[in-house]
Protein backbone atom coordinates (compact mmCIF):
# COMPACT_ATOMS: atom_id res chain seq x y z
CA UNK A 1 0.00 0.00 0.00
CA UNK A 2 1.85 3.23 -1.30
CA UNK A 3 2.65 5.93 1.68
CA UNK A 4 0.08 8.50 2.32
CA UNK A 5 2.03 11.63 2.91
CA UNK A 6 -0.28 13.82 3.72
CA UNK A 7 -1.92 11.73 6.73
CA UNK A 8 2.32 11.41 7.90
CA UNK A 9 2.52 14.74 8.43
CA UNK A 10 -0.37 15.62 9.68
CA UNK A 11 0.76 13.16 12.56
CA UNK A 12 4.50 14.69 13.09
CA UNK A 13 2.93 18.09 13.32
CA UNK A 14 0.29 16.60 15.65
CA UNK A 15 3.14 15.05 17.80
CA UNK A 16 4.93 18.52 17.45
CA UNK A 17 6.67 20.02 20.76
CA UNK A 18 7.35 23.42 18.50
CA UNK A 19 5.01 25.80 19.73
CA UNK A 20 6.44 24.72 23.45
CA UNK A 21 9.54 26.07 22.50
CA UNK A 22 9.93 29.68 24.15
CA UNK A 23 11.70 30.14 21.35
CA UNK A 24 8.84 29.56 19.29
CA UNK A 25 8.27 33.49 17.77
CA UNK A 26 4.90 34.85 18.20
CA UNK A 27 4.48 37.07 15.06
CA UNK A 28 7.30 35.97 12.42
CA UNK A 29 6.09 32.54 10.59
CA UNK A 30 7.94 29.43 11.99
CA UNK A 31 7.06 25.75 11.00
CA UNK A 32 4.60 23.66 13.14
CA UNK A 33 7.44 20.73 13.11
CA UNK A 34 10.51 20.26 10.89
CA UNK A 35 12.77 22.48 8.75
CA UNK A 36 10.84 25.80 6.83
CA UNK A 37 13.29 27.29 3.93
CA UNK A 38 11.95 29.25 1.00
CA UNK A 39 8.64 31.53 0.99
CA UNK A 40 6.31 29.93 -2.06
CA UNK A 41 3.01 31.28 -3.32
CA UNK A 42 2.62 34.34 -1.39
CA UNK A 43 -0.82 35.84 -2.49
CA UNK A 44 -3.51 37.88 -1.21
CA UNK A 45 -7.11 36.23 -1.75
CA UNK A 46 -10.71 36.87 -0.60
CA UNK A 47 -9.02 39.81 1.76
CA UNK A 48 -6.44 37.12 3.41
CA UNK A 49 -2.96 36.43 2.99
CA UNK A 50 -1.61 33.45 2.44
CA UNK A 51 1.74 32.12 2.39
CA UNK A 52 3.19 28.51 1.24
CA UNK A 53 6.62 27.92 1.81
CA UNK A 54 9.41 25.21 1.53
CA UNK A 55 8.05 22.79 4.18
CA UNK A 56 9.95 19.39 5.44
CA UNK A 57 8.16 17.91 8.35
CA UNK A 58 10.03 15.05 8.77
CA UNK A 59 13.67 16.32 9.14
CA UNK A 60 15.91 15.40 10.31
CA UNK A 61 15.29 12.01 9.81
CA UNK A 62 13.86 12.59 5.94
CA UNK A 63 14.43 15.25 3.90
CA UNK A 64 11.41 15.32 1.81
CA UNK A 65 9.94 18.63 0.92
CA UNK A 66 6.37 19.62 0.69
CA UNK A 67 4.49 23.40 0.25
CA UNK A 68 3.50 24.11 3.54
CA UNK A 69 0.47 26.71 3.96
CA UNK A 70 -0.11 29.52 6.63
CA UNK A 71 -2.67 32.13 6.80
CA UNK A 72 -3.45 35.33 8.07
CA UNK A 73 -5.75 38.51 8.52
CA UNK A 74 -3.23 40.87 9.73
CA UNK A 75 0.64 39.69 8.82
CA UNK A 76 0.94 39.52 11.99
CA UNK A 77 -0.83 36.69 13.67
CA UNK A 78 -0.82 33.37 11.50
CA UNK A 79 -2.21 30.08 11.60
CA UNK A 80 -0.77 26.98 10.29
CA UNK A 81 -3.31 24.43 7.16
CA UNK A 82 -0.33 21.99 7.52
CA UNK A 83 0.84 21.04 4.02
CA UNK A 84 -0.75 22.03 0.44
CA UNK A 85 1.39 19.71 -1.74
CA UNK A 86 2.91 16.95 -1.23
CA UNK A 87 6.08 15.24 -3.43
CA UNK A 88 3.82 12.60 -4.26
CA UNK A 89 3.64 12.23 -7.85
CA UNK A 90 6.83 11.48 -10.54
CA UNK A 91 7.75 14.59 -11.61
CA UNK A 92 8.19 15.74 -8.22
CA UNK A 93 8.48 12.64 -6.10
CA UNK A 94 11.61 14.05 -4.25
CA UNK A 95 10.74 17.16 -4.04
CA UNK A 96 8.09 20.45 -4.40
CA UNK A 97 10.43 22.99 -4.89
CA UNK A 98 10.28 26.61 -5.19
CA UNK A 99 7.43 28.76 -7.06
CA UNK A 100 5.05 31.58 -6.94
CA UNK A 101 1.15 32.01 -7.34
CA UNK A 102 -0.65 34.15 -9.66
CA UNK A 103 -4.39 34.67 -9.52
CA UNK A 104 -6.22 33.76 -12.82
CA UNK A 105 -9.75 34.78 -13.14
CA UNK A 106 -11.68 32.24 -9.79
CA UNK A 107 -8.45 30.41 -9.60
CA UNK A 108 -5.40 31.10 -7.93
CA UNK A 109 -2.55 28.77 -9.65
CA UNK A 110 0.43 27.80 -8.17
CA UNK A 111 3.73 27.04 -9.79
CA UNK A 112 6.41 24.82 -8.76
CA UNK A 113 9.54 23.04 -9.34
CA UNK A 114 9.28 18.97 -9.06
CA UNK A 115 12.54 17.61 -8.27
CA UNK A 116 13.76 13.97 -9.15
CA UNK A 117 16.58 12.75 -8.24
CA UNK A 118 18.90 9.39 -9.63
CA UNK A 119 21.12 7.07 -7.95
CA UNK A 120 24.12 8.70 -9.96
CA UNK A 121 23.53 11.78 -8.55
CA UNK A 122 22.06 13.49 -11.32
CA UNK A 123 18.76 14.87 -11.11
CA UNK A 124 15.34 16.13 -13.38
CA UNK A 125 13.41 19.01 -12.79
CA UNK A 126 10.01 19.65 -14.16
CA UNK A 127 7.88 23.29 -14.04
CA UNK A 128 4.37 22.32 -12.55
CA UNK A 129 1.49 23.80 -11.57
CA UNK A 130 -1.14 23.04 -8.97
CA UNK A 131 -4.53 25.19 -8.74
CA UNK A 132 -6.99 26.01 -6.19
CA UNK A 133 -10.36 27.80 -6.10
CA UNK A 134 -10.75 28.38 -2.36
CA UNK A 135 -6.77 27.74 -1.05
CA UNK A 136 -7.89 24.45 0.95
CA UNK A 137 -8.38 22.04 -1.85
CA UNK A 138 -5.14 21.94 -4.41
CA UNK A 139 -5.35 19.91 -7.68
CA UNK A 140 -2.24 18.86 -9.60
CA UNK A 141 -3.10 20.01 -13.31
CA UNK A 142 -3.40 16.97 -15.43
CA UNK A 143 -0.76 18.90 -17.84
CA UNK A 144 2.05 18.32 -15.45
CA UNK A 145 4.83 18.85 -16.15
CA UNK A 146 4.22 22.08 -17.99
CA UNK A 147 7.78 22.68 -18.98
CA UNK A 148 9.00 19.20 -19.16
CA UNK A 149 12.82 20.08 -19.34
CA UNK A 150 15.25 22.99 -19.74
CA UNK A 151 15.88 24.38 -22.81
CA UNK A 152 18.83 23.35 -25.40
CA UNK A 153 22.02 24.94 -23.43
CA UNK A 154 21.41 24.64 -19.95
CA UNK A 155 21.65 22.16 -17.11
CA UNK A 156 18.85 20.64 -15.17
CA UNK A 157 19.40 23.50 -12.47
CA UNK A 158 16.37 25.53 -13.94
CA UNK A 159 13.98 26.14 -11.09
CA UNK A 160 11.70 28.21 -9.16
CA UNK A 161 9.48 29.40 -11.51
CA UNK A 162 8.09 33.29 -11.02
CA UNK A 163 4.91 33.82 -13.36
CA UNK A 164 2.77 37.39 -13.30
CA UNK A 165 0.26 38.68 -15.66
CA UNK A 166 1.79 41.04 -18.21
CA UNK A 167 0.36 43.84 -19.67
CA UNK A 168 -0.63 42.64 -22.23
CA UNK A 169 -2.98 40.21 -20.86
CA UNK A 170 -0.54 37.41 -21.07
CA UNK A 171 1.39 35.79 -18.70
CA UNK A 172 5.17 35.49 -18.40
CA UNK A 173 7.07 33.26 -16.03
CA UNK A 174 11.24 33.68 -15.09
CA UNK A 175 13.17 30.98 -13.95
CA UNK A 176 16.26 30.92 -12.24
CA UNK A 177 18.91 28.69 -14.44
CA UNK A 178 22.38 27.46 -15.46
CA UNK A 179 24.09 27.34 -18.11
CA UNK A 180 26.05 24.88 -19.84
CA UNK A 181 29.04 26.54 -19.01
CA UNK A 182 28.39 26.42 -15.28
CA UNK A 183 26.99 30.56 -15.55
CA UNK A 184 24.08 31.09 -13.86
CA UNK A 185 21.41 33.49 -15.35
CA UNK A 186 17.08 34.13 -15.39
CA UNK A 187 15.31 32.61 -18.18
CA UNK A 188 11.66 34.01 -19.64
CA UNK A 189 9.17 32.15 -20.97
CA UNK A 190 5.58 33.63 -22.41
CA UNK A 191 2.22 31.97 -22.43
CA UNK A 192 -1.26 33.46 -23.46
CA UNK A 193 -3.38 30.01 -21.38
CA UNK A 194 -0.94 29.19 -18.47
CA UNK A 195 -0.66 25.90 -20.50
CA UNK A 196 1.52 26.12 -23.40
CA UNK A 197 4.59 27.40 -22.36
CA UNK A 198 6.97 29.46 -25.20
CA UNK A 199 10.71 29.99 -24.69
CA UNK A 200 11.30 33.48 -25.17
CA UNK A 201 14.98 33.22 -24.08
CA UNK A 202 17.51 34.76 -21.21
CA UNK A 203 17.01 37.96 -19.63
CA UNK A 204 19.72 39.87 -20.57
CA UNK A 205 21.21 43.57 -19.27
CA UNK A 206 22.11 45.44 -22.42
CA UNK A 207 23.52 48.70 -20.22
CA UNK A 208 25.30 46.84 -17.42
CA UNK A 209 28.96 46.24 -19.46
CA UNK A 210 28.94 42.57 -19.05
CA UNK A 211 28.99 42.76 -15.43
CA UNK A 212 25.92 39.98 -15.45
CA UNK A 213 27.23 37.80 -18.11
CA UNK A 214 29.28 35.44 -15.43
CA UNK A 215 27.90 36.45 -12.38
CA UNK A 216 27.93 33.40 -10.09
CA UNK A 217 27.31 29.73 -11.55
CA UNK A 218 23.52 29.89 -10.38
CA UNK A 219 20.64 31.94 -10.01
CA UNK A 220 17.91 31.04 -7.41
CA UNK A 221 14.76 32.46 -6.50
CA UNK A 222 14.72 35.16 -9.18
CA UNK A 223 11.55 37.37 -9.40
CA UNK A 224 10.76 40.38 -11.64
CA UNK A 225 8.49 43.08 -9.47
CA UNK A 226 7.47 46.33 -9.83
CA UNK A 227 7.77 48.53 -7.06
CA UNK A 228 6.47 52.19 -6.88
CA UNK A 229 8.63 54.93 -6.32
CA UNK A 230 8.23 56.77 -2.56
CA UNK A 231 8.08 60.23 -3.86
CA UNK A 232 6.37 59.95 -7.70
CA UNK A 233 3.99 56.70 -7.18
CA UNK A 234 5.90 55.80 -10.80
CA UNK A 235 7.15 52.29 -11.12
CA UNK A 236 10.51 50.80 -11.35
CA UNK A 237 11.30 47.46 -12.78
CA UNK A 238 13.38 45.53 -10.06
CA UNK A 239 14.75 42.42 -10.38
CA UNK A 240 15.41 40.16 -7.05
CA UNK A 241 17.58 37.34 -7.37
CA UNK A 242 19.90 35.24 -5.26
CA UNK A 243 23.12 33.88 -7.64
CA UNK A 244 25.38 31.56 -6.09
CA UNK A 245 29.33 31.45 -6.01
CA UNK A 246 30.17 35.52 -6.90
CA UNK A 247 33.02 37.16 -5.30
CA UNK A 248 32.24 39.32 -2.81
CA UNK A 249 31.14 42.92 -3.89
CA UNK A 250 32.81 45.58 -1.43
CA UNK A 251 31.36 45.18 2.27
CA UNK A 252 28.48 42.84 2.61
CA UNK A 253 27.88 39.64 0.71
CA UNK A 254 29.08 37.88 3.84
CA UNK A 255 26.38 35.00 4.07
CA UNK A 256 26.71 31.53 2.35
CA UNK A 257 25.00 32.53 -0.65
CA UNK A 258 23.96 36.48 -1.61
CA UNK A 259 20.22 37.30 -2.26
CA UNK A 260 19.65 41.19 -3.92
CA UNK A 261 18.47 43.43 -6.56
CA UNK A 262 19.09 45.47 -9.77
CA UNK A 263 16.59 47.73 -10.87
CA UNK A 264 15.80 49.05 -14.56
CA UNK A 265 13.47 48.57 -16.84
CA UNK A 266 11.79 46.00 -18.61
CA UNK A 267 11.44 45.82 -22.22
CA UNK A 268 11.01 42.54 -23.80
CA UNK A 269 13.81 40.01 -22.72
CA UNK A 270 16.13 42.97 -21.52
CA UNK A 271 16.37 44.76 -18.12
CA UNK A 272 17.64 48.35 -19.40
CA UNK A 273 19.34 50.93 -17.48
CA UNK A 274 20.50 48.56 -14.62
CA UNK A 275 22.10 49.69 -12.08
CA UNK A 276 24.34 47.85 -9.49
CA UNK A 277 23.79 44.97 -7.67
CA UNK A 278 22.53 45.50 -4.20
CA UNK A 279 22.61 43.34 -1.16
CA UNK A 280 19.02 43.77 -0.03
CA UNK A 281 19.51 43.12 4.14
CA UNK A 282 23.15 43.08 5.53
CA UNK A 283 21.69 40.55 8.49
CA UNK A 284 23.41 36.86 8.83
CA UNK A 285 20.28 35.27 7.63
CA UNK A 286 18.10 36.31 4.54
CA UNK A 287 17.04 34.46 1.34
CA UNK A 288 14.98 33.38 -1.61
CA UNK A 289 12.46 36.70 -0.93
CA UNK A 290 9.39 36.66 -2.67
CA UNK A 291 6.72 39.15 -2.61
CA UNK A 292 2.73 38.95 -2.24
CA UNK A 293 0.73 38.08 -5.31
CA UNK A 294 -2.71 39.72 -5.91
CA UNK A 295 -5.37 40.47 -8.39
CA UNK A 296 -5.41 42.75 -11.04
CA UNK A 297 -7.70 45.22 -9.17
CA UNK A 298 -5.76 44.98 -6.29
CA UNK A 299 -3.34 48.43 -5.80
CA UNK A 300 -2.41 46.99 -2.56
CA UNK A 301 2.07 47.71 -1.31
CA UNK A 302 3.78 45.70 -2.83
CA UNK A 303 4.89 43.44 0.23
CA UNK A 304 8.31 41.11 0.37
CA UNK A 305 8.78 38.12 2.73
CA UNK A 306 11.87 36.05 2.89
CA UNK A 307 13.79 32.91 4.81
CA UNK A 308 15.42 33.61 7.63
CA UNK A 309 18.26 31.16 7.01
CA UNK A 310 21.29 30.19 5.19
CA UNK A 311 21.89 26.58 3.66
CA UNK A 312 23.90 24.20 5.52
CA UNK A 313 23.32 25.66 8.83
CA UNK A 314 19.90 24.10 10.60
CA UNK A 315 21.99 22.89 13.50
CA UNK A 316 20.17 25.43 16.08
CA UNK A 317 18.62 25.00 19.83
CA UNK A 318 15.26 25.26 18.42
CA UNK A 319 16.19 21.26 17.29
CA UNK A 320 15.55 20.65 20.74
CA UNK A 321 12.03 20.83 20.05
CA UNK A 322 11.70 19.84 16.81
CA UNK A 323 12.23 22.61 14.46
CA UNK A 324 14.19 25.22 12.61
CA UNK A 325 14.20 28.19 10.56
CA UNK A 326 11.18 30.98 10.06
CA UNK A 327 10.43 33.88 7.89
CA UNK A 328 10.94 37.58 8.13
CA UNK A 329 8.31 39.73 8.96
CA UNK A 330 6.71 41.17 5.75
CA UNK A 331 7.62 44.15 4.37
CA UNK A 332 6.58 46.70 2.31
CA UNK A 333 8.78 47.71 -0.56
CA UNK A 334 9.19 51.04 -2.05
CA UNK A 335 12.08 52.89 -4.15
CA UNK A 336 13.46 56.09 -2.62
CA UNK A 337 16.67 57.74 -5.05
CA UNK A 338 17.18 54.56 -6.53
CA UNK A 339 17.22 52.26 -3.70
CA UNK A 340 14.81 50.12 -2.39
CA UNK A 341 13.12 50.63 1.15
CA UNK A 342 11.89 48.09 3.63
CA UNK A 343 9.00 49.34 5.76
CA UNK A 344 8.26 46.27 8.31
CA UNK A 345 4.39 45.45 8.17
CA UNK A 346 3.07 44.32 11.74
CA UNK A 347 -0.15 45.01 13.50
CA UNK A 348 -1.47 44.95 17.16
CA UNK A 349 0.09 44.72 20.19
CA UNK A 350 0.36 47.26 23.24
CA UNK A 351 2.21 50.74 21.90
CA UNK A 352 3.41 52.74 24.70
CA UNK A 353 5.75 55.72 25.02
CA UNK A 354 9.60 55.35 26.83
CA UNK A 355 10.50 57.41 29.64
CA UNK A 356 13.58 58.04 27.81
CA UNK A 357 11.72 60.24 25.25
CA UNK A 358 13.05 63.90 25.22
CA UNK A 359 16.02 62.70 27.49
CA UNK A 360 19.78 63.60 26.83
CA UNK A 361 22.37 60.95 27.63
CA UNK A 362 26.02 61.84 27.86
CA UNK A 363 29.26 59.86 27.88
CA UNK A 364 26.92 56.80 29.53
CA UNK A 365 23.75 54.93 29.17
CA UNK A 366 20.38 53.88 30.34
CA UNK A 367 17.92 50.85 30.65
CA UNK A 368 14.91 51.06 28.99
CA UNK A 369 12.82 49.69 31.67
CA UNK A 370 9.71 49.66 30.30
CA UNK A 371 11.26 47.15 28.16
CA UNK A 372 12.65 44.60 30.75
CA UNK A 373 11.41 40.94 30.16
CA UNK A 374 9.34 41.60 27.10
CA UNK A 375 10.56 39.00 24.76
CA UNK A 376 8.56 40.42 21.64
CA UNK A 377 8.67 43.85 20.61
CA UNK A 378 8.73 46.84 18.41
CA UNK A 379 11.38 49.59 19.88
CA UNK A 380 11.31 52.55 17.59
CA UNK A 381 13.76 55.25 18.15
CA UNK A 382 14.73 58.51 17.00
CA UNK A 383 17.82 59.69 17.74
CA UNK A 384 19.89 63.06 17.48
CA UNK A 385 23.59 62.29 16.92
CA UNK A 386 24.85 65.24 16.08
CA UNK A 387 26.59 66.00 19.47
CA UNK A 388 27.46 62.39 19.39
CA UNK A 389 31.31 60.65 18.44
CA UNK A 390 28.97 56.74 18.70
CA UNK A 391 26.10 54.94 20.47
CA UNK A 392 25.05 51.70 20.90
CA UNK A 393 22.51 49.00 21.50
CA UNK A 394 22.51 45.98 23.90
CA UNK A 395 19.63 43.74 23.46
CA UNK A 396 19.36 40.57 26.23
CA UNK A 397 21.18 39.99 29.06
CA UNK A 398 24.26 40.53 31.13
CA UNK A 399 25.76 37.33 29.89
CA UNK A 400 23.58 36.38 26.65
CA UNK A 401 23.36 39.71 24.29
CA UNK A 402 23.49 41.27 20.54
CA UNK A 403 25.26 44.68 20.63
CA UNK A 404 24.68 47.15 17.94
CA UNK A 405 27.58 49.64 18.73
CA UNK A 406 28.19 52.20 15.98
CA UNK A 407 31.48 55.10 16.06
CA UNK A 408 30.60 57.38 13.28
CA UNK A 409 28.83 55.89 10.23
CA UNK A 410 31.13 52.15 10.97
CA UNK A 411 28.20 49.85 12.89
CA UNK A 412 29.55 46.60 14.17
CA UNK A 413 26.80 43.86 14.88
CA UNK A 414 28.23 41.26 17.40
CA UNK A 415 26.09 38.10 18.52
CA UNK A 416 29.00 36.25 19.51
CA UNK A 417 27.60 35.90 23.33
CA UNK A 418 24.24 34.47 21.95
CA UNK A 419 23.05 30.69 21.62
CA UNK A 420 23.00 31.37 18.19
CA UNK A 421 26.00 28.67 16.76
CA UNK A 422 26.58 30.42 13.05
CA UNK A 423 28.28 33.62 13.16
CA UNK A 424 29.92 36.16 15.54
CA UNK A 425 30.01 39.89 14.41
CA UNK A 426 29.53 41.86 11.01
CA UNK A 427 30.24 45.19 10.36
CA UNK A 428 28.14 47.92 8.38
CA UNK A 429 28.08 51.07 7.16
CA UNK A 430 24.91 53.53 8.09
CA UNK A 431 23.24 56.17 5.95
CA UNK A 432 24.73 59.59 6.41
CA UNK A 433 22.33 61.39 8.84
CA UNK A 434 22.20 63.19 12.24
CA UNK A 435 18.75 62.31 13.34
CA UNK A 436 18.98 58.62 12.86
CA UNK A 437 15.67 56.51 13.34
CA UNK A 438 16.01 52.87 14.37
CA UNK A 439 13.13 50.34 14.42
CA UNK A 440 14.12 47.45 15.83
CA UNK A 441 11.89 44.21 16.15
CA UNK A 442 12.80 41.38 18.34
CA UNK A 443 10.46 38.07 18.28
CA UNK A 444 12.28 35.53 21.49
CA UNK A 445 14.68 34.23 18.49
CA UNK A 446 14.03 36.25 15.57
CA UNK A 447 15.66 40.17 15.41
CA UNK A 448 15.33 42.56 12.29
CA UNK A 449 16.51 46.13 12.63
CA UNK A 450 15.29 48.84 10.02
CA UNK A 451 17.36 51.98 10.22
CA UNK A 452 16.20 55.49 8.19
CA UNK A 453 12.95 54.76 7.54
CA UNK A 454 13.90 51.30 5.95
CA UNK A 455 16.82 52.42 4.10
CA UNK A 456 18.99 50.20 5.50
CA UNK A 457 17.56 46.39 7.26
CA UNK A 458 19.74 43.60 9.08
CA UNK A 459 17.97 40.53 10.15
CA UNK A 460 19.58 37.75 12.34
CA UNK A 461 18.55 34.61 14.90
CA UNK A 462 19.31 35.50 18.15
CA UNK A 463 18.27 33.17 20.84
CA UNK A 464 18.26 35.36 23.66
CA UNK A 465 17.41 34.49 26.98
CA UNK A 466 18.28 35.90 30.76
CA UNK A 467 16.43 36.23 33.91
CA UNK A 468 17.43 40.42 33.50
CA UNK A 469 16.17 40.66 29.67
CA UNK A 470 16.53 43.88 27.85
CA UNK A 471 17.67 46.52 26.25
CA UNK A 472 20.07 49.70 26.53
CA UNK A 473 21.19 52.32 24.59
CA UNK A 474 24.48 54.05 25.22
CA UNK A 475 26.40 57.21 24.15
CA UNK A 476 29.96 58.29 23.50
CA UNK A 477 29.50 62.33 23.70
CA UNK A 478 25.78 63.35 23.77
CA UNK A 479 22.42 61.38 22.24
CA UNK A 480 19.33 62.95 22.17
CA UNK A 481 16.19 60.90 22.06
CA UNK A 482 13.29 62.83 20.08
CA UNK A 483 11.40 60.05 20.00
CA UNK A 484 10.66 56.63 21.59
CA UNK A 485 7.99 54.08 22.41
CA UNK A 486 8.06 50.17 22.21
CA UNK A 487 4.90 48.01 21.41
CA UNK A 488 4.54 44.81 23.12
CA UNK A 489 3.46 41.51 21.76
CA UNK A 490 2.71 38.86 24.67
């Protein structure tokens, strides 16, 4: 009698000791058992979000991956369907890999990459698509696979399929790739039924010099958005994409594989005007970002979620109980002089103003008190530096911490003292300002911090703990606080 995969997992997450974990975040998405990796099929339907995501309830012991499926009113409080597909069918029998949703007239479609694998160590992968009317029931399309192999020139490491509606009424899907030659790149395909599927060929950057020709020997993950700009509403063609094995670009591009942007504009099979490549959070852990799919009608932000992880490191204490890995918060993106912005999306909780407000601290520091113990937060901060020579940031406790100490515009990130096992300090350079705002979130093992209005992010796992939990902000010279007030989430 052949396995029933679905009725498996619904038993491991029934058995799960996850949400015992104190660990366990309260607002940033986090498996119900198992490993979580890639965001999949984000999509806003019948005013909900949903998100599907890289989903492997049985690891360690079997590293099998499904879609798993969350929900949520808010983006801030989510609830867990268990999994939407399972690797139960040929073309994707060791594996659901990445994809995206689109929303197609009553049906919202989601596409995929089946993986197979062979004793030799070579593998298949197949573009699929599964479809859903109400995002509980999900039907494999009879079609499958819809792209049954790569294209003449390029290796079976064409994956993660991106598809949105053009404007033209059609639809066009990008897929991250490799060439023969061991190059990685995007490919573009066209289709006017979501059926037939027509090569249109690479993606190509006619004003970038070369610099993408050879850029890395694999793209993952890529997706082509639009994104308005903050101070016009106009849009900008951006490209996110995550390629594998390139040299590091100046300061950043520290983690075990990059994940950032270009932006430009699309025309055809080109990406004109492109500008640099751009890390898109300086953190330890973020990948494979994807942003929200919606309807036509829809003129909703334009909102980007992403792993929290890095491959080849899900040795963590949240094992303990059975898990690993979760997903930043969402955020909303916008493009301000050329840049993109990260605005962090999160609702609720209990907003309440800091003593500290209007207070100037000299050559010294101070405990926020009103945040001692609370193990998720908001802290938002706005600081006048411009009597100051540095400042910092402890979050924690005396012996189990994340400092954020900055001298100038050189901030150093250190979470050596942490339970956190991957990673000890990075360093970073901060926009050039005097009145610096910080916003940073902390969920019990999950911190992001969002400095000038989102100009600048850095996400990392943190695994704090400490019976005198915290935070304090310091001063070399004078720091001003204009503004302050944390927002509790218990």
């Amino acid at each position: 009698m052949p396995e029933d995969l679905f009725v498996e997992s619904a038993a491991a997450i029934a058995a799960s000791l996850a949400t015992e974990d104190p660990d366990y975040p309260l607002f940033h998405l986090a498996p119900p058992v198992g490993r979580l990796n890639d965001p999949n099929g984000l999509v806003v339907h019948r005013g909900a979000y949903h998100a599907f995501y890289q989903f492997s309830p049985f690891h360690p012991r079997r590293k099998l991956v499904f879609w798993g499926h969350a929900s949520s009113t808010d983006l801030t409080h989510w609830h867990d369907h268990g999994p939407a597909i399972a690797p139960d069918t040929w073309f994707d029998r060791d594996g659901v890999y990445s994809g995206n949703a689109v929303i197609a007239e009553d049906r919202v479609l989601l596409h995929y990459t089946g993986n197979v694998r062979h004793p030799d160590g070579g593998r298949d992968t197949y573009q699929c698509v599964a479809s859903s009317t109400d995002l509980v029931h999900f039907t494999k399309d009879p079609g499958n696979p819809v792209i049954p192999a790569p294209p003449p020139g390029y290796t079976a490491h064409v994956r993660d399929p991106q598809v949105w509606r053009d404007d033209d009424g059609g639809y066009r899907m990008c897929l991250g790739a490799q060439r023969a030659d061991e190059t990685g790149c995007a490919l573009l395909y066209r289709s006017d039924d979501l059926h037939e599927w027509l090569f249109e060929g690479e993606l190509t950057f006619p004003d970038a010099g070369g610099r993408y020709d050879k850029f890395g020997y694999m793209w993952e993950c890529p997706s082509l958005i639009r994104v308005p700009d903050e101070a016009t509403g106009a849009p900008h063609d951006v490209l996110l994409f995550c390629p594998q094995g390139i040299e590091p670009l100046g300061e950043g591009f520290e983690n075990v594989f990059p994940c950032g942007y270009v932006i430009g504009r699309l025309v055809g099979t080109q990406l004109r005007a492109t500008g640099d490549f751009v890390e898109l959070d300086r953190g330890f852990e973020f990948y494979a970002p994807q942003t929200l799919a919606r309807a036509a009608d829809d003129p909703g932000p334009t909102v980007l979620m992403a792993w929290l992880g890095n491959a080849g490191e899900d040795e963590q204490p949240s094992m303990e109980h059975g898990w690993v890995h979760a997903m930043s918060l969402p955020r909303e993106l916008l493009v301000r002089d050329g840049r993109l912005v990260q605005r962090p999306q999160l609702e609720g909780g209990s907003r309440s103003r800091l003593a500290v407000q209007g207070q100037r601290v000299v050559d010294g520091g101070v405990r926020l008190g009103e945040a001692d113990g609370v193990r998720s937060f908001v802290l938002h901060l706005d600081l006048d530096l411009s009597a100051a020579q540095g400042w910092s940031l402890r979050l924690g406790s005396a012996d189990c911490y994340v400092d954020l100490t900055a001298v100038g515009r050189r901030l150093v990130v250190d979470r050596s003292t942490t339970r956190y096992p991957h990673g000890g300090s990075r360093v970073v350079t901060l926009p050039e300002t005097v009145s610096l705002e910080i916003e940073l979130v902390h969920d019990r093992s999950v911190t992001e911090v969002f400095f000038d209005r989102g100009a600048l992010s850095f996400s990392l796992r943190s695994y704090l703990t400490g019976p005198d939990f915290g935070v304090r902000l310091g001063a070399q010279g004078a720091v001003t606080v204009l503004d302050a007030d944390l927002t509790r989430f218990d």
